[in-house]
C-alpha atoms as a PDB file:
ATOM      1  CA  UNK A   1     -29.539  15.412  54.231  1.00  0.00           C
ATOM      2  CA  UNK A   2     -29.416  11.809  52.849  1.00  0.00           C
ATOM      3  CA  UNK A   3     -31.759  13.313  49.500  1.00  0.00           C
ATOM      4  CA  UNK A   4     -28.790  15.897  48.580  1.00  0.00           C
ATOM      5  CA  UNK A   5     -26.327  13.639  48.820  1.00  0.00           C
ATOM      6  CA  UNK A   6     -28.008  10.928  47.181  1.00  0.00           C
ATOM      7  CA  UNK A   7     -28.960  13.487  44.207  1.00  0.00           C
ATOM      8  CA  UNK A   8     -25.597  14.806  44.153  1.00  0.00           C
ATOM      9  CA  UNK A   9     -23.886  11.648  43.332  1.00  0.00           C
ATOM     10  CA  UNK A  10     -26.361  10.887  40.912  1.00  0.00           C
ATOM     11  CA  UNK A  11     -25.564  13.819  38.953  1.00  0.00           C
ATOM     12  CA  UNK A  12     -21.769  13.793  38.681  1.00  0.00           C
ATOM     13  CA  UNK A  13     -22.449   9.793  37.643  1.00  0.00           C
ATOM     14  CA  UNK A  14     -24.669  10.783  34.929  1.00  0.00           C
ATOM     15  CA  UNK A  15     -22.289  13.091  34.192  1.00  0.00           C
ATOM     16  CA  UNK A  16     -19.266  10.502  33.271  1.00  0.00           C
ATOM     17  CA  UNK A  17     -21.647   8.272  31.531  1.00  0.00           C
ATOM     18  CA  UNK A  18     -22.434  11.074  29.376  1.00  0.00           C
ATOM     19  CA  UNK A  19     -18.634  11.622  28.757  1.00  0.00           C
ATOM     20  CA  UNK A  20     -17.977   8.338  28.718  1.00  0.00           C
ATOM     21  CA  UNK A  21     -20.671   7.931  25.161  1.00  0.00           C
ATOM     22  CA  UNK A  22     -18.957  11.253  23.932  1.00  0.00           C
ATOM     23  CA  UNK A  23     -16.082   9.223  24.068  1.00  0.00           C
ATOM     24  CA  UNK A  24     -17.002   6.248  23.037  1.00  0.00           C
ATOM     25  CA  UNK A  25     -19.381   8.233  19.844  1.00  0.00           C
ATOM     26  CA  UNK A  26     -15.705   9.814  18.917  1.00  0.00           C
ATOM     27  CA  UNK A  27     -13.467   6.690  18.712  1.00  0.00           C
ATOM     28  CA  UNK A  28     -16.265   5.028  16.505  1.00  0.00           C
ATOM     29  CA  UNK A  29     -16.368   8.352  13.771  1.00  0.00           C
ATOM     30  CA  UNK A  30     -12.854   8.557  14.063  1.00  0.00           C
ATOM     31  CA  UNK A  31     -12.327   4.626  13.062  1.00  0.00           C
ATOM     32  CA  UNK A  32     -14.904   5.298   9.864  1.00  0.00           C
ATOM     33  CA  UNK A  33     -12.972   8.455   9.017  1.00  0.00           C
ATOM     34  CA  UNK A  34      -9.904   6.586   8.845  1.00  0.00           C
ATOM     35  CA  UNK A  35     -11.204   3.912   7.185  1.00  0.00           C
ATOM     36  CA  UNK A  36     -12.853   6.010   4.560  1.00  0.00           C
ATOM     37  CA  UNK A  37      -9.706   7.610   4.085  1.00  0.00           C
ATOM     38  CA  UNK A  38      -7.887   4.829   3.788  1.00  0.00           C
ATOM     39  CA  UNK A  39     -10.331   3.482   1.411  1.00  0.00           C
ATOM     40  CA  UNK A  40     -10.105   6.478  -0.699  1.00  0.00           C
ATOM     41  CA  UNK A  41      -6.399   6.647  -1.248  1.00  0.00           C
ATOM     42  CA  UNK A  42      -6.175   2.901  -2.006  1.00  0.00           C
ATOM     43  CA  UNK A  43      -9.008   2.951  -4.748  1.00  0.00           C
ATOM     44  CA  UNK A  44      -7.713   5.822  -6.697  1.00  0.00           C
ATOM     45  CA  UNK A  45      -5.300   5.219  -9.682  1.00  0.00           C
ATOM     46  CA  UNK A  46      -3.430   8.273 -10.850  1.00  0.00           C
ATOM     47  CA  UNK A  47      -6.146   8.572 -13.934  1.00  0.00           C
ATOM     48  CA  UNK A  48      -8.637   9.218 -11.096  1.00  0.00           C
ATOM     49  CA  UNK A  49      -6.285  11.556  -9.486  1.00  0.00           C
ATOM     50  CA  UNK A  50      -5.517  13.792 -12.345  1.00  0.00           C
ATOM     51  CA  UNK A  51      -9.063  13.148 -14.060  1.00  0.00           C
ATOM     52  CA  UNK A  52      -7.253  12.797 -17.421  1.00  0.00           C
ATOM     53  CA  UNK A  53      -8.645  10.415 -20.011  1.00  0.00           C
ATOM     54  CA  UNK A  54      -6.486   7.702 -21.758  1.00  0.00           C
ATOM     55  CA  UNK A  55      -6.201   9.673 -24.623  1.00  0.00           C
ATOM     56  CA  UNK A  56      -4.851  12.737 -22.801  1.00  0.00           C
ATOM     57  CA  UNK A  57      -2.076  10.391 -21.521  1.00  0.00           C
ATOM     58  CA  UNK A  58      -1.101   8.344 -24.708  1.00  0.00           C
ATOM     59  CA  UNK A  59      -0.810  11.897 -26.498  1.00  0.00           C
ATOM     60  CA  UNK A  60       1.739  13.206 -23.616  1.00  0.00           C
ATOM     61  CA  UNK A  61       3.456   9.588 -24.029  1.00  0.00           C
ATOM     62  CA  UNK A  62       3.770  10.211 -27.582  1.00  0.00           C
ATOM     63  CA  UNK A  63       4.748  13.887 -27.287  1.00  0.00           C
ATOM     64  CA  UNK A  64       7.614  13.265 -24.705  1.00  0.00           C
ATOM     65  CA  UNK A  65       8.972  10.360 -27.256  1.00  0.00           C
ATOM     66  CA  UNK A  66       8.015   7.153 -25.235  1.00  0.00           C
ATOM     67  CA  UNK A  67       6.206   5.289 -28.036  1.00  0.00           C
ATOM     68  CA  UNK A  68       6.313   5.787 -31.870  1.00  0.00           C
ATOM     69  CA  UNK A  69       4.052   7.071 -34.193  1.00  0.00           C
ATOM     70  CA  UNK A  70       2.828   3.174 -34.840  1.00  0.00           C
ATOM     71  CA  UNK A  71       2.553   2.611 -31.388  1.00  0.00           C
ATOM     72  CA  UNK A  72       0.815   5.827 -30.997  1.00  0.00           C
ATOM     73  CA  UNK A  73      -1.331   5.175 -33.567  1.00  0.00           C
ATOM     74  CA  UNK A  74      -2.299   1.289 -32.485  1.00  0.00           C
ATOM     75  CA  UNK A  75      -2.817   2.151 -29.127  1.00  0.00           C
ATOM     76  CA  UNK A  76      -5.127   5.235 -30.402  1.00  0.00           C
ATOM     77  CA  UNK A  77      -6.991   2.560 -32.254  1.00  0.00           C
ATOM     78  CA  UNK A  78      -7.304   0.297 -29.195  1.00  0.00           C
ATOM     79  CA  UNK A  79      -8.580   2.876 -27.183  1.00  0.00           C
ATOM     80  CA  UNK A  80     -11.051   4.314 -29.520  1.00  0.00           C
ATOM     81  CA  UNK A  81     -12.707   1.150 -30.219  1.00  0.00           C
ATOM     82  CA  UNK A  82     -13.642   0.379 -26.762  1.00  0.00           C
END
């Protein structure tokens, strides 16, 4: 009588400790998710976002009439030197 009991108890404690490191396993991962998201959103600049290249931008710039043709073409310059 005393071994079933004994045994009994044993199991249903192993059994929260289990839950309790399921638990324990999932607040970790979810504290490196958000930190990998929040990571992620902070590092990317809208280049990175839209994956166009400087050039690609100064041409819209120029297109939609925010810079001159001299700025255009200076800033053209700049960029293609580097």
């Amino acid at each position: 009588m005393w071994g079933n009991g004994m045994m009994y108890g044993y199991q249903g404690g192993m059994g929260w400790m289990v839950l309790g490191l399921v638990f324990w396993v999932a607040v970790i991962a979810g504290i490196v998710l958000l930190v990998i998201w929040i990571v992620g959103k902070s590092g990317k600049g809208k280049q990175a976002q839209t994956g166009e290249t400087a050039l690609e931008i100064l041409d819209k710039r120029y297109a939609r009439g925010e810079i001159t043709k001299e700025q255009y073409e200076e800033m053209k310059r700049d960029i293609l030197a580097k």
